[in-house]
PDB file of N, CA and C in Angstrom:
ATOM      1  N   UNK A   1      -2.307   3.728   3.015  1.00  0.00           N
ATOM      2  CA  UNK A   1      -2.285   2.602   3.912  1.00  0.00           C
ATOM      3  C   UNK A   1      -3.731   2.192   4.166  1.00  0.00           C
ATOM      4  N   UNK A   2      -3.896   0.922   3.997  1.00  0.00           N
ATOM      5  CA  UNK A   2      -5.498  -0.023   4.560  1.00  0.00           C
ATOM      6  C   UNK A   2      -5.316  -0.598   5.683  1.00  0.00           C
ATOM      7  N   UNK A   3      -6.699  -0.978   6.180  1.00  0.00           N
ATOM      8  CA  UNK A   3      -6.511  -1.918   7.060  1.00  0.00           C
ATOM      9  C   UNK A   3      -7.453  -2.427   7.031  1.00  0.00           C
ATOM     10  N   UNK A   4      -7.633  -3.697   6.803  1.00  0.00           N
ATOM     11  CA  UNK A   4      -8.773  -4.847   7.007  1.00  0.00           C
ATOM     12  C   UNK A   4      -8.813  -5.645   8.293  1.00  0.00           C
ATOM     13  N   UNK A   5      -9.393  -6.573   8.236  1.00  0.00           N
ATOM     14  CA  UNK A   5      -9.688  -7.265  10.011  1.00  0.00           C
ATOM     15  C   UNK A   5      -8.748  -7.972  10.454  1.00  0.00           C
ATOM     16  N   UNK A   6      -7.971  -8.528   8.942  1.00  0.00           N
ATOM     17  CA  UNK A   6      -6.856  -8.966   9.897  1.00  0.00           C
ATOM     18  C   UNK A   6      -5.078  -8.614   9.357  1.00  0.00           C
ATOM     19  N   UNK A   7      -5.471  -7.477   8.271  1.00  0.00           N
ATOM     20  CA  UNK A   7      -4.314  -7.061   8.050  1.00  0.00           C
ATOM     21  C   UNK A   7      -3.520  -5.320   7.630  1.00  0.00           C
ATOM     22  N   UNK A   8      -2.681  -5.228   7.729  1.00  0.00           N
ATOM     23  CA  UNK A   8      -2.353  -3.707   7.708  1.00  0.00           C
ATOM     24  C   UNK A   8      -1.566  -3.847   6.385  1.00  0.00           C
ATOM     25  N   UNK A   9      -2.147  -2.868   4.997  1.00  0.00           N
ATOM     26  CA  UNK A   9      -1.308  -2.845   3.622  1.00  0.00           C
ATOM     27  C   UNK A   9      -1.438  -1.945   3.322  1.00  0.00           C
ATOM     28  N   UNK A  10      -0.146  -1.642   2.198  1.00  0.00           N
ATOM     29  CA  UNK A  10       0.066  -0.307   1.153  1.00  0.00           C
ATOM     30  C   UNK A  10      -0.566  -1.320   0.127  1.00  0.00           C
ATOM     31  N   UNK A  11      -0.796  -0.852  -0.906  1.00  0.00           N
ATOM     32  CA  UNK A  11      -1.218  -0.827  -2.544  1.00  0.00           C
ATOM     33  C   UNK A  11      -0.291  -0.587  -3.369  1.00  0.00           C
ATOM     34  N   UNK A  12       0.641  -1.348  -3.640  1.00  0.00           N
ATOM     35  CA  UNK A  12       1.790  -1.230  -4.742  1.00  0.00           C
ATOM     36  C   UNK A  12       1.404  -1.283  -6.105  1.00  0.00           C
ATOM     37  N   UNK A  13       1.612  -0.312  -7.232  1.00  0.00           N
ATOM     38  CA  UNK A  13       1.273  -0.958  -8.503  1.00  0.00           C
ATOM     39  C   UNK A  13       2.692  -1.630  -9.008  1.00  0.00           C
ATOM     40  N   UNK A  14       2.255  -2.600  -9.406  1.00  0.00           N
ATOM     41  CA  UNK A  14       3.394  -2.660 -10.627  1.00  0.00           C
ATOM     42  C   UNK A  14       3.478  -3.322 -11.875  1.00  0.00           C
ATOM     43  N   UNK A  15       4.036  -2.898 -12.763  1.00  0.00           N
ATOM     44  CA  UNK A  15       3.476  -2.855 -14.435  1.00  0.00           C
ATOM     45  C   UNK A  15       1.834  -2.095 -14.195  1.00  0.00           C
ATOM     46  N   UNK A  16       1.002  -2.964 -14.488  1.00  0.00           N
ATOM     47  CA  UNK A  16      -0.474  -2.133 -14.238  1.00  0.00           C
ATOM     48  C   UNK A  16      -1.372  -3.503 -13.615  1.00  0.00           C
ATOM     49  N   UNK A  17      -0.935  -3.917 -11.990  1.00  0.00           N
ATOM     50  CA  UNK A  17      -1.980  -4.720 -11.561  1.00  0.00           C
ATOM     51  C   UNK A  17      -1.312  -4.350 -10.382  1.00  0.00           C
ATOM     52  N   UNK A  18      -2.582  -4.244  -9.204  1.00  0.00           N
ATOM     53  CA  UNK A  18      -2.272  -3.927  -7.681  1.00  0.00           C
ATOM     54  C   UNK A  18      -1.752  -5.024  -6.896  1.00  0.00           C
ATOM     55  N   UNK A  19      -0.988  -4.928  -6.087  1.00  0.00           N
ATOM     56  CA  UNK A  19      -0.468  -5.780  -5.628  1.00  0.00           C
ATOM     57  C   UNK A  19      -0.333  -5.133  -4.135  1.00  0.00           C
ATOM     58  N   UNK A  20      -1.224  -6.354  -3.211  1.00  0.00           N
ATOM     59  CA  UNK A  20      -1.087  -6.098  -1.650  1.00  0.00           C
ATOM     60  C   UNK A  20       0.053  -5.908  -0.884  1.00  0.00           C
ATOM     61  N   UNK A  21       0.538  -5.380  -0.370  1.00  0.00           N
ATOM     62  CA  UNK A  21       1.871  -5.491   0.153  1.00  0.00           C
ATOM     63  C   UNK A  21       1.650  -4.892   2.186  1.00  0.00           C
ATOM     64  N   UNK A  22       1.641  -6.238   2.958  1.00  0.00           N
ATOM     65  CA  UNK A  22       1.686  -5.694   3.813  1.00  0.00           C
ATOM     66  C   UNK A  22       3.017  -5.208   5.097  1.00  0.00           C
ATOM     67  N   UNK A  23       2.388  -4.367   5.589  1.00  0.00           N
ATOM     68  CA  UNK A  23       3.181  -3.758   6.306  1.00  0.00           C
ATOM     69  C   UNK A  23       2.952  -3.469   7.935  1.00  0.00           C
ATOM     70  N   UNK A  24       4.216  -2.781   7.970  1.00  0.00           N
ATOM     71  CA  UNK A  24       4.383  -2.530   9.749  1.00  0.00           C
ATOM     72  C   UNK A  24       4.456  -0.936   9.885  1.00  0.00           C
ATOM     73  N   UNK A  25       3.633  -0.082  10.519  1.00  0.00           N
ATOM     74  CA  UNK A  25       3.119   1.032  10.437  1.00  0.00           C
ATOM     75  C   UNK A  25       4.506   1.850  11.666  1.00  0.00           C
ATOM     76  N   UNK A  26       5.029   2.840  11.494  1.00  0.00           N
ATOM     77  CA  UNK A  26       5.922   3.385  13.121  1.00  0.00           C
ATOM     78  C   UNK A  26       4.895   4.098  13.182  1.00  0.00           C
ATOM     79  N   UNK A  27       6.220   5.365  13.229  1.00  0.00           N
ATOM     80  CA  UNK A  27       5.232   6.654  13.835  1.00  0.00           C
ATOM     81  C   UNK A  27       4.842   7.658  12.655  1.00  0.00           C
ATOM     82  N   UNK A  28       3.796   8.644  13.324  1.00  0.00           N
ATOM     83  CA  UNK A  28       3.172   8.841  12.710  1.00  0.00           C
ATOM     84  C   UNK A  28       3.230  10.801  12.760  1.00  0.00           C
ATOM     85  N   UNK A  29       3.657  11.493  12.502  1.00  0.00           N
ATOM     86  CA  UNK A  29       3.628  13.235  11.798  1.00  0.00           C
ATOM     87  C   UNK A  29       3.187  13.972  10.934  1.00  0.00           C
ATOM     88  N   UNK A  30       2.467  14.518  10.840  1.00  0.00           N
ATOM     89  CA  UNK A  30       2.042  15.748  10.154  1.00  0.00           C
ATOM     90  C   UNK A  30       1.437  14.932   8.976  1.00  0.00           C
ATOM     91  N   UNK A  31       0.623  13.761   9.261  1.00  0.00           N
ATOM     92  CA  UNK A  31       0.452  13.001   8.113  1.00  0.00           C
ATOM     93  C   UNK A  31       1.302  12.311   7.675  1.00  0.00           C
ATOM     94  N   UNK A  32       2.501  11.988   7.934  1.00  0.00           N
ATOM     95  CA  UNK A  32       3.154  11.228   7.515  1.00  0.00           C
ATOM     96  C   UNK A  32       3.571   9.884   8.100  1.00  0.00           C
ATOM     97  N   UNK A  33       3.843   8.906   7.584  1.00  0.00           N
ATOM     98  CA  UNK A  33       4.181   7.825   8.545  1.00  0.00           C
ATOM     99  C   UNK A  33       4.720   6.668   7.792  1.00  0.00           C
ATOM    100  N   UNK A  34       5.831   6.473   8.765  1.00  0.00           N
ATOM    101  CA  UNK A  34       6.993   5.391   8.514  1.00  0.00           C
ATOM    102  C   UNK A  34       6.414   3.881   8.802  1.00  0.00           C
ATOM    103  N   UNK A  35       6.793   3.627   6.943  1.00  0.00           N
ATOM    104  CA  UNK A  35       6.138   2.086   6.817  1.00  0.00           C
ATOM    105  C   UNK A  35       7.697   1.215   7.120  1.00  0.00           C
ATOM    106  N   UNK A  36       7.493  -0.113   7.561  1.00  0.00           N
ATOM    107  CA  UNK A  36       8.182  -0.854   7.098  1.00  0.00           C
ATOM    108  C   UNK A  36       8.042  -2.614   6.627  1.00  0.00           C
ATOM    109  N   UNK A  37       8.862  -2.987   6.161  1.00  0.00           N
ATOM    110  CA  UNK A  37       8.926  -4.074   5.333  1.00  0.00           C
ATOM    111  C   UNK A  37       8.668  -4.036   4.055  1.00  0.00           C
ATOM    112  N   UNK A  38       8.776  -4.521   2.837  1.00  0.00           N
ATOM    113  CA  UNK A  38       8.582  -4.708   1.521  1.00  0.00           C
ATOM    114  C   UNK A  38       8.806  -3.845   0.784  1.00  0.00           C
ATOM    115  N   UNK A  39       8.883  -2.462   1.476  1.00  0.00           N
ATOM    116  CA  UNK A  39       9.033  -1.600   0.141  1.00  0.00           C
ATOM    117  C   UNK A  39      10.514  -1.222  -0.319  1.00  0.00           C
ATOM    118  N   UNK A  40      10.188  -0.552  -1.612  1.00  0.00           N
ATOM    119  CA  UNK A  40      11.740  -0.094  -2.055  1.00  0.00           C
ATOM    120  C   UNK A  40      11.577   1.440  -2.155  1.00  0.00           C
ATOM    121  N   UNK A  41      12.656   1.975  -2.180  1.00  0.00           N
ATOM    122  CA  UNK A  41      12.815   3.295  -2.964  1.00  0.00           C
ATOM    123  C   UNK A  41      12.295   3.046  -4.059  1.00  0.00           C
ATOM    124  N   UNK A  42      11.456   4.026  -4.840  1.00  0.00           N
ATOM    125  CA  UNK A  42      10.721   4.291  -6.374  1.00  0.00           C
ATOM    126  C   UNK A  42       9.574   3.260  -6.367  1.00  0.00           C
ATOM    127  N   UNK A  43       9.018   2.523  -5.564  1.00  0.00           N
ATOM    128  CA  UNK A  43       7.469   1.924  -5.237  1.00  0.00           C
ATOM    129  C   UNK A  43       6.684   2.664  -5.812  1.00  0.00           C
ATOM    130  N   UNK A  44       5.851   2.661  -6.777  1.00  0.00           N
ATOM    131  CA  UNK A  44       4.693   3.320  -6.331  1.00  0.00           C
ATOM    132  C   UNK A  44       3.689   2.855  -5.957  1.00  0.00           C
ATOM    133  N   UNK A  45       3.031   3.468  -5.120  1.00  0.00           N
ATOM    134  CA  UNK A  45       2.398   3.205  -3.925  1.00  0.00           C
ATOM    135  C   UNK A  45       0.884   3.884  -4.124  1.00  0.00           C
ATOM    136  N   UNK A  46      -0.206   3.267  -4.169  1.00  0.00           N
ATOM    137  CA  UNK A  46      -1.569   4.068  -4.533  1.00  0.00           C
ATOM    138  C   UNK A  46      -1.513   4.934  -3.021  1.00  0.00           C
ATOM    139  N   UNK A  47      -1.859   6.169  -3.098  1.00  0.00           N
ATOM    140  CA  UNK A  47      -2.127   6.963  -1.896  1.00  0.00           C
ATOM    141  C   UNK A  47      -3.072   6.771  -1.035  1.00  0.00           C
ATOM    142  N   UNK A  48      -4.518   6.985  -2.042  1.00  0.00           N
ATOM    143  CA  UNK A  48      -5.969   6.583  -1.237  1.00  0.00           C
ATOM    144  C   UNK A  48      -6.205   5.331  -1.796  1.00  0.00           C
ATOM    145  N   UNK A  49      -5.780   4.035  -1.045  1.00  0.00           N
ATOM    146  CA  UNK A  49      -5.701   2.658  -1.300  1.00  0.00           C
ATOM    147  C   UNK A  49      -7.021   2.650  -0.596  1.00  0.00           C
ATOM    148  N   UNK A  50      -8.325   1.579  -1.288  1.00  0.00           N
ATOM    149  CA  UNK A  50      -9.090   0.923  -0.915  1.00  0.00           C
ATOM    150  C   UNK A  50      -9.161  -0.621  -0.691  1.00  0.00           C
ATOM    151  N   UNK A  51      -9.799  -0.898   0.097  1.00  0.00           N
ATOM    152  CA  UNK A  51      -9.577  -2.648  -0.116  1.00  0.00           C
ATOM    153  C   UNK A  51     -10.667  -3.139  -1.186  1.00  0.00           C
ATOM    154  N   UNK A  52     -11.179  -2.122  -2.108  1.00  0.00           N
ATOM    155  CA  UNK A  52     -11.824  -2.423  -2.510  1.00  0.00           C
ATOM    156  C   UNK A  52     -11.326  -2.531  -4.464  1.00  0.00           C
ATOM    157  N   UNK A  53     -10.007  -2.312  -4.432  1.00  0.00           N
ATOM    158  CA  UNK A  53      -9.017  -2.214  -5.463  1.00  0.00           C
ATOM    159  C   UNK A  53      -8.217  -4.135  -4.714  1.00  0.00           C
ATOM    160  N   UNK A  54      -8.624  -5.129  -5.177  1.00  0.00           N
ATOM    161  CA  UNK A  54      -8.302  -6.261  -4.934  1.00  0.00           C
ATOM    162  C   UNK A  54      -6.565  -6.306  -5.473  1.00  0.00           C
ATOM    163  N   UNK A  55      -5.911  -7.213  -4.955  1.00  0.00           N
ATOM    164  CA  UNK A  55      -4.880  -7.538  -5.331  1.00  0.00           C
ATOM    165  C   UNK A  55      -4.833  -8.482  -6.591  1.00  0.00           C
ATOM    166  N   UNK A  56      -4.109  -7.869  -7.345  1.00  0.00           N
ATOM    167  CA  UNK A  56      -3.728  -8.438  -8.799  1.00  0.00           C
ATOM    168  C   UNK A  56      -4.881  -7.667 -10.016  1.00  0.00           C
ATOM    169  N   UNK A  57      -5.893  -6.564  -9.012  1.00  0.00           N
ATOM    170  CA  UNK A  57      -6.968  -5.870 -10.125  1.00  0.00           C
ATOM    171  C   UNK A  57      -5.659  -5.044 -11.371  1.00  0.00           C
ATOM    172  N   UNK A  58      -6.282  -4.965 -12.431  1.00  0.00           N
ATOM    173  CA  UNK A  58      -6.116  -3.770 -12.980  1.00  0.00           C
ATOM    174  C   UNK A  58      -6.178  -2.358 -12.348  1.00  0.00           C
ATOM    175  N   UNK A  59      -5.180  -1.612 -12.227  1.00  0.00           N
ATOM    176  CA  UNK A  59      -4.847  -0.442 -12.532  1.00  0.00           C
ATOM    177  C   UNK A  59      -3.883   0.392 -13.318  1.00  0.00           C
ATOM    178  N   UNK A  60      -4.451   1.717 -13.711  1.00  0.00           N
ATOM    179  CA  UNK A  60      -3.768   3.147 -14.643  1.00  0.00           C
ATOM    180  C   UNK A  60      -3.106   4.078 -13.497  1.00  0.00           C
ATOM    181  N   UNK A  61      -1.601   4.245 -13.753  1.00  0.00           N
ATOM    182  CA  UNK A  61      -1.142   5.129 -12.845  1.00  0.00           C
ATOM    183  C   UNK A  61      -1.136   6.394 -13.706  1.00  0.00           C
TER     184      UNK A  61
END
């Protein structure tokens, strides 16, 4: 999960280009924490998302 100044996103790949996907953060456990909106079951999702991985960049999963 990112957060920039004016928005809260996961990092979705799909095929092989990043794609912003923002979201609504709940709560939060043991490191873990319940996103919602946009995603699906089987997303993958970059873990350590930077905002510095632009939306629509190239990436290798």
């Amino acid at each position: 999960m990112s957060n920039d100044q004016q928005r809260q996103f996961v990092t979705r790949v799909v095929g092989s280009k990043a794609t912003w996907v923002d979201i609504t953060s709940g709560m939060s456990v043991d490191g873990i924490t319940e996103v919602f909106r946009s995603l699906q079951p089987g997303d993958l999702i970059v873990e350590h998302a930077i905002d510095a991985i632009h939306d629509g960049a190239q990436v290798k999963a």
